[in-house]
C-alpha atoms as a PDB file:
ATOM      1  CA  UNK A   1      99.412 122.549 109.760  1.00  0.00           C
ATOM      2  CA  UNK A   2     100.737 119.703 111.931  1.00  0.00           C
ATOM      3  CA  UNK A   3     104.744 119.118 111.575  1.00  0.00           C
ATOM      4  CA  UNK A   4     103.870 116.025 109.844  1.00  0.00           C
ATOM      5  CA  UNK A   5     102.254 117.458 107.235  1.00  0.00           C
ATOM      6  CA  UNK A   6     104.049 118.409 103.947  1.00  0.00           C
ATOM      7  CA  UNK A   7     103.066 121.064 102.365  1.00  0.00           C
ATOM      8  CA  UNK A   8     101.422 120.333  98.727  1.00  0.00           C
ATOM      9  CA  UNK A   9     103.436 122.267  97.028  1.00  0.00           C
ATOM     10  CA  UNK A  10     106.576 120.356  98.815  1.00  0.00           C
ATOM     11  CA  UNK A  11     105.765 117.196  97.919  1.00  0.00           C
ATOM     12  CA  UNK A  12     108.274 114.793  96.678  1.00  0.00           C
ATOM     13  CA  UNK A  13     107.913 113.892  93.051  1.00  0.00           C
ATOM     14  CA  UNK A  14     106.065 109.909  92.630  1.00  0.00           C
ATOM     15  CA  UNK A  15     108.907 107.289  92.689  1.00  0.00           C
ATOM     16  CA  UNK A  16     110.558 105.761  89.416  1.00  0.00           C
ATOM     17  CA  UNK A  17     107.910 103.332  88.287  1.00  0.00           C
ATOM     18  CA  UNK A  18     109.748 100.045  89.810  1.00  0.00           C
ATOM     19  CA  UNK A  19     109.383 101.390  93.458  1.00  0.00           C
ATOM     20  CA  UNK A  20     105.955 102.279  92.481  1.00  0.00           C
ATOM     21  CA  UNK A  21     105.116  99.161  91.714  1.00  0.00           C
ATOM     22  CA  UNK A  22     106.909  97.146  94.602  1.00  0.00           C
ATOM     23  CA  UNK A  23     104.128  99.694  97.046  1.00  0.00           C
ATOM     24  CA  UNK A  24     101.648  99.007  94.929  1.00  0.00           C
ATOM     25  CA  UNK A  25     102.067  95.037  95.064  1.00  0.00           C
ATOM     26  CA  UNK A  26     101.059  94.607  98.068  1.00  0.00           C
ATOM     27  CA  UNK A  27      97.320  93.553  98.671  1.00  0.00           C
ATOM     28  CA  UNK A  28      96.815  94.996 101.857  1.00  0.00           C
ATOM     29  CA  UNK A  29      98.565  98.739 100.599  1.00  0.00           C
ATOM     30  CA  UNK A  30      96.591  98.201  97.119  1.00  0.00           C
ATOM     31  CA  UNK A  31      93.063  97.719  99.380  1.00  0.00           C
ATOM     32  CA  UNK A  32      94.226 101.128 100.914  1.00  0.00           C
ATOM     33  CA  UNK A  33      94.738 102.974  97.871  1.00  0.00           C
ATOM     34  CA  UNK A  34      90.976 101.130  96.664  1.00  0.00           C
ATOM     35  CA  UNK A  35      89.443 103.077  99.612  1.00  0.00           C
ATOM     36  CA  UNK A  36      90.732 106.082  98.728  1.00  0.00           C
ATOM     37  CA  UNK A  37      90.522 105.643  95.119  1.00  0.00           C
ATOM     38  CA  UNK A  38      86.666 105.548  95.062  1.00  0.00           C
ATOM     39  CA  UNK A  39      86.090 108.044  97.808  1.00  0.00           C
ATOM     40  CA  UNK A  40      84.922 111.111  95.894  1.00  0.00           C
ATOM     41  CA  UNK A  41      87.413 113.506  98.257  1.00  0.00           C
ATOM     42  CA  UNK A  42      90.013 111.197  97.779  1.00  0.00           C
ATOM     43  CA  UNK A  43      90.861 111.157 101.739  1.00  0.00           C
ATOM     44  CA  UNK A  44      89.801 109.831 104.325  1.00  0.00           C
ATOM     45  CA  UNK A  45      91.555 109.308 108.334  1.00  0.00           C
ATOM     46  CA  UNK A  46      93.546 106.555 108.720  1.00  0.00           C
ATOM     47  CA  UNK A  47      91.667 104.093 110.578  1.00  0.00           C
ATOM     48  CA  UNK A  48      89.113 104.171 107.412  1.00  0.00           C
ATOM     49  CA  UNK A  49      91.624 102.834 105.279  1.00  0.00           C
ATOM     50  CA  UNK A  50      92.239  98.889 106.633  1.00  0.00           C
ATOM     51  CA  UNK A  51      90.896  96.396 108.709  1.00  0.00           C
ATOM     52  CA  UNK A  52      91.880  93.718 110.700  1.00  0.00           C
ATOM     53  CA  UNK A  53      95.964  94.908 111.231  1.00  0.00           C
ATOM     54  CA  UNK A  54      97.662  96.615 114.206  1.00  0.00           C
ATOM     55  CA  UNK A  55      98.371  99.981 114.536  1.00  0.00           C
ATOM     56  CA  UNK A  56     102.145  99.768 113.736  1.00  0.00           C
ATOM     57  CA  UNK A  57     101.819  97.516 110.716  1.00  0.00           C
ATOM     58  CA  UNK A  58      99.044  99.727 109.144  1.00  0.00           C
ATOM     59  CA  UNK A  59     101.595 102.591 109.723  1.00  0.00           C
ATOM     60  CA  UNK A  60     104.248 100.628 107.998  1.00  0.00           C
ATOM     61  CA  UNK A  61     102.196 100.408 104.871  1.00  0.00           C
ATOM     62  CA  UNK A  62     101.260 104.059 105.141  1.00  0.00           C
ATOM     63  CA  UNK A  63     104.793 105.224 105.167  1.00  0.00           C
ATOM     64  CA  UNK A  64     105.830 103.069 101.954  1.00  0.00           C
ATOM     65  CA  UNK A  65     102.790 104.636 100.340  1.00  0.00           C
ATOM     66  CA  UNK A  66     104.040 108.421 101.324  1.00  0.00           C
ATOM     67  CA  UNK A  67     107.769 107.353 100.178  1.00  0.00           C
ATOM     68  CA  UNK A  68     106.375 106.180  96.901  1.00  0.00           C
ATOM     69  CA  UNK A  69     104.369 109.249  96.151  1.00  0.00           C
ATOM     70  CA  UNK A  70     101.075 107.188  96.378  1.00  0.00           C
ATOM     71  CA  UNK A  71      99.458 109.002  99.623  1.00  0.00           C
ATOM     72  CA  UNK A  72     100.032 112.871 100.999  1.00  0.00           C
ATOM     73  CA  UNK A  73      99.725 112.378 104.484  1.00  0.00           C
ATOM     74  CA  UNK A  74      96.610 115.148 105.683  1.00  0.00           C
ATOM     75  CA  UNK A  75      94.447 116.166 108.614  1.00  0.00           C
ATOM     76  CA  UNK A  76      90.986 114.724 107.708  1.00  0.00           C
ATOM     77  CA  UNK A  77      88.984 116.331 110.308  1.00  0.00           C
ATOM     78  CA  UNK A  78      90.562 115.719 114.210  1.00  0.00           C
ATOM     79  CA  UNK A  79      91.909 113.163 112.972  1.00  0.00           C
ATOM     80  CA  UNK A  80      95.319 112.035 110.850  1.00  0.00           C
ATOM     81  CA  UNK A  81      94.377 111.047 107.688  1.00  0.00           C
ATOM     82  CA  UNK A  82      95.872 110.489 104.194  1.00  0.00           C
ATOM     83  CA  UNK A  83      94.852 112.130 100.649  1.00  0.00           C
ATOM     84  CA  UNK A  84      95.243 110.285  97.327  1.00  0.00           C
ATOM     85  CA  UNK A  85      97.675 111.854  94.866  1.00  0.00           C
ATOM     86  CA  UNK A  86      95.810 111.185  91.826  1.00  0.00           C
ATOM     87  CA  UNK A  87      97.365 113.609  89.572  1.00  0.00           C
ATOM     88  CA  UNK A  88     100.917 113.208  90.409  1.00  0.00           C
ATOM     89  CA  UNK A  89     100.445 109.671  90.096  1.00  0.00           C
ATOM     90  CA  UNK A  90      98.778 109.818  86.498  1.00  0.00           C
ATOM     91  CA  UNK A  91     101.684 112.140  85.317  1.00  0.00           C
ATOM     92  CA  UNK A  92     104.430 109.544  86.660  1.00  0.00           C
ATOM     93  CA  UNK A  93     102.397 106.742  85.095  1.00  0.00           C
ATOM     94  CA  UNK A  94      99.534 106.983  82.882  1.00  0.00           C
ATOM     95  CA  UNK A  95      96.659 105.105  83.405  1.00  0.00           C
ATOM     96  CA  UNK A  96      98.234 103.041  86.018  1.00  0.00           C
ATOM     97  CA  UNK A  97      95.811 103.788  89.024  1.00  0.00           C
ATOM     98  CA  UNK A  98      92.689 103.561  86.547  1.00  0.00           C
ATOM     99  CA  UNK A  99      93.935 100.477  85.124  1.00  0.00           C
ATOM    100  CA  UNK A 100      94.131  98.906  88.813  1.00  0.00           C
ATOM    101  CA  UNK A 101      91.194 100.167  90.036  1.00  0.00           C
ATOM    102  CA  UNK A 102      88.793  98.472  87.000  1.00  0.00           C
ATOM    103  CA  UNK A 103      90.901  95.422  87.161  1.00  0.00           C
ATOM    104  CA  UNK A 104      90.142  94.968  91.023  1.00  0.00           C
ATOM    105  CA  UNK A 105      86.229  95.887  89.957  1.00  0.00           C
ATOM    106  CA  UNK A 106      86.194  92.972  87.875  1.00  0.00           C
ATOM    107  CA  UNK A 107      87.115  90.803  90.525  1.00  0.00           C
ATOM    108  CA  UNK A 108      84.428  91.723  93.041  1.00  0.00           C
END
């Protein structure tokens, strides 16, 4: 396991629902959690999960992500990657990614 990595079982709890939904609010991190959202292993590398930003900006989303509990940062494959944390997230708040994820569905 790369230094990076936290272990599962270390991971800290999803923020207080506020911060949640200040990472969250953001379209660009909210098309990132989409992607991983509908991917049936819920993680994917990096690079799969935006388009069209720099390096340094996509990390800058990443790491609000990881500090609000959305995203466990992972090896996927070689490469650095980043796994959806469904179930903590449905503990902290309910419905909240499901309710998201059919609300953006509707506006395809």
């Amino acid at each position: 396991m790369p230094p990076w990595e936290t272990p599962s079982d270390q991971l800290p709890p999803v923020a207080p629902v506020l911060k949640l939904l200040r990472a969250l609010a953001d379209p660009v991190r909210l098309e990132m959690v989409r992607r991983l959202a509908v991917d049936p292993a819920a993680e994917a590398p990096c690079s799969d999960l935006y388009e069209g930003l720099n390096k340094s900006t996509a990390t800058h989303h990443f790491k609000i992500l990881v500090e609000a509990g959305v995203f466990h940062p992972v090896m996927v494959g070689p490469s650095r990657g980043h796994r959806l944390r469904r179930p903590a997230l449905q503990e902290a708040a309910p419905g909240l990614l499901d309710a998201l994820m059919a609300a953006m569905a509707r506006e395809d």
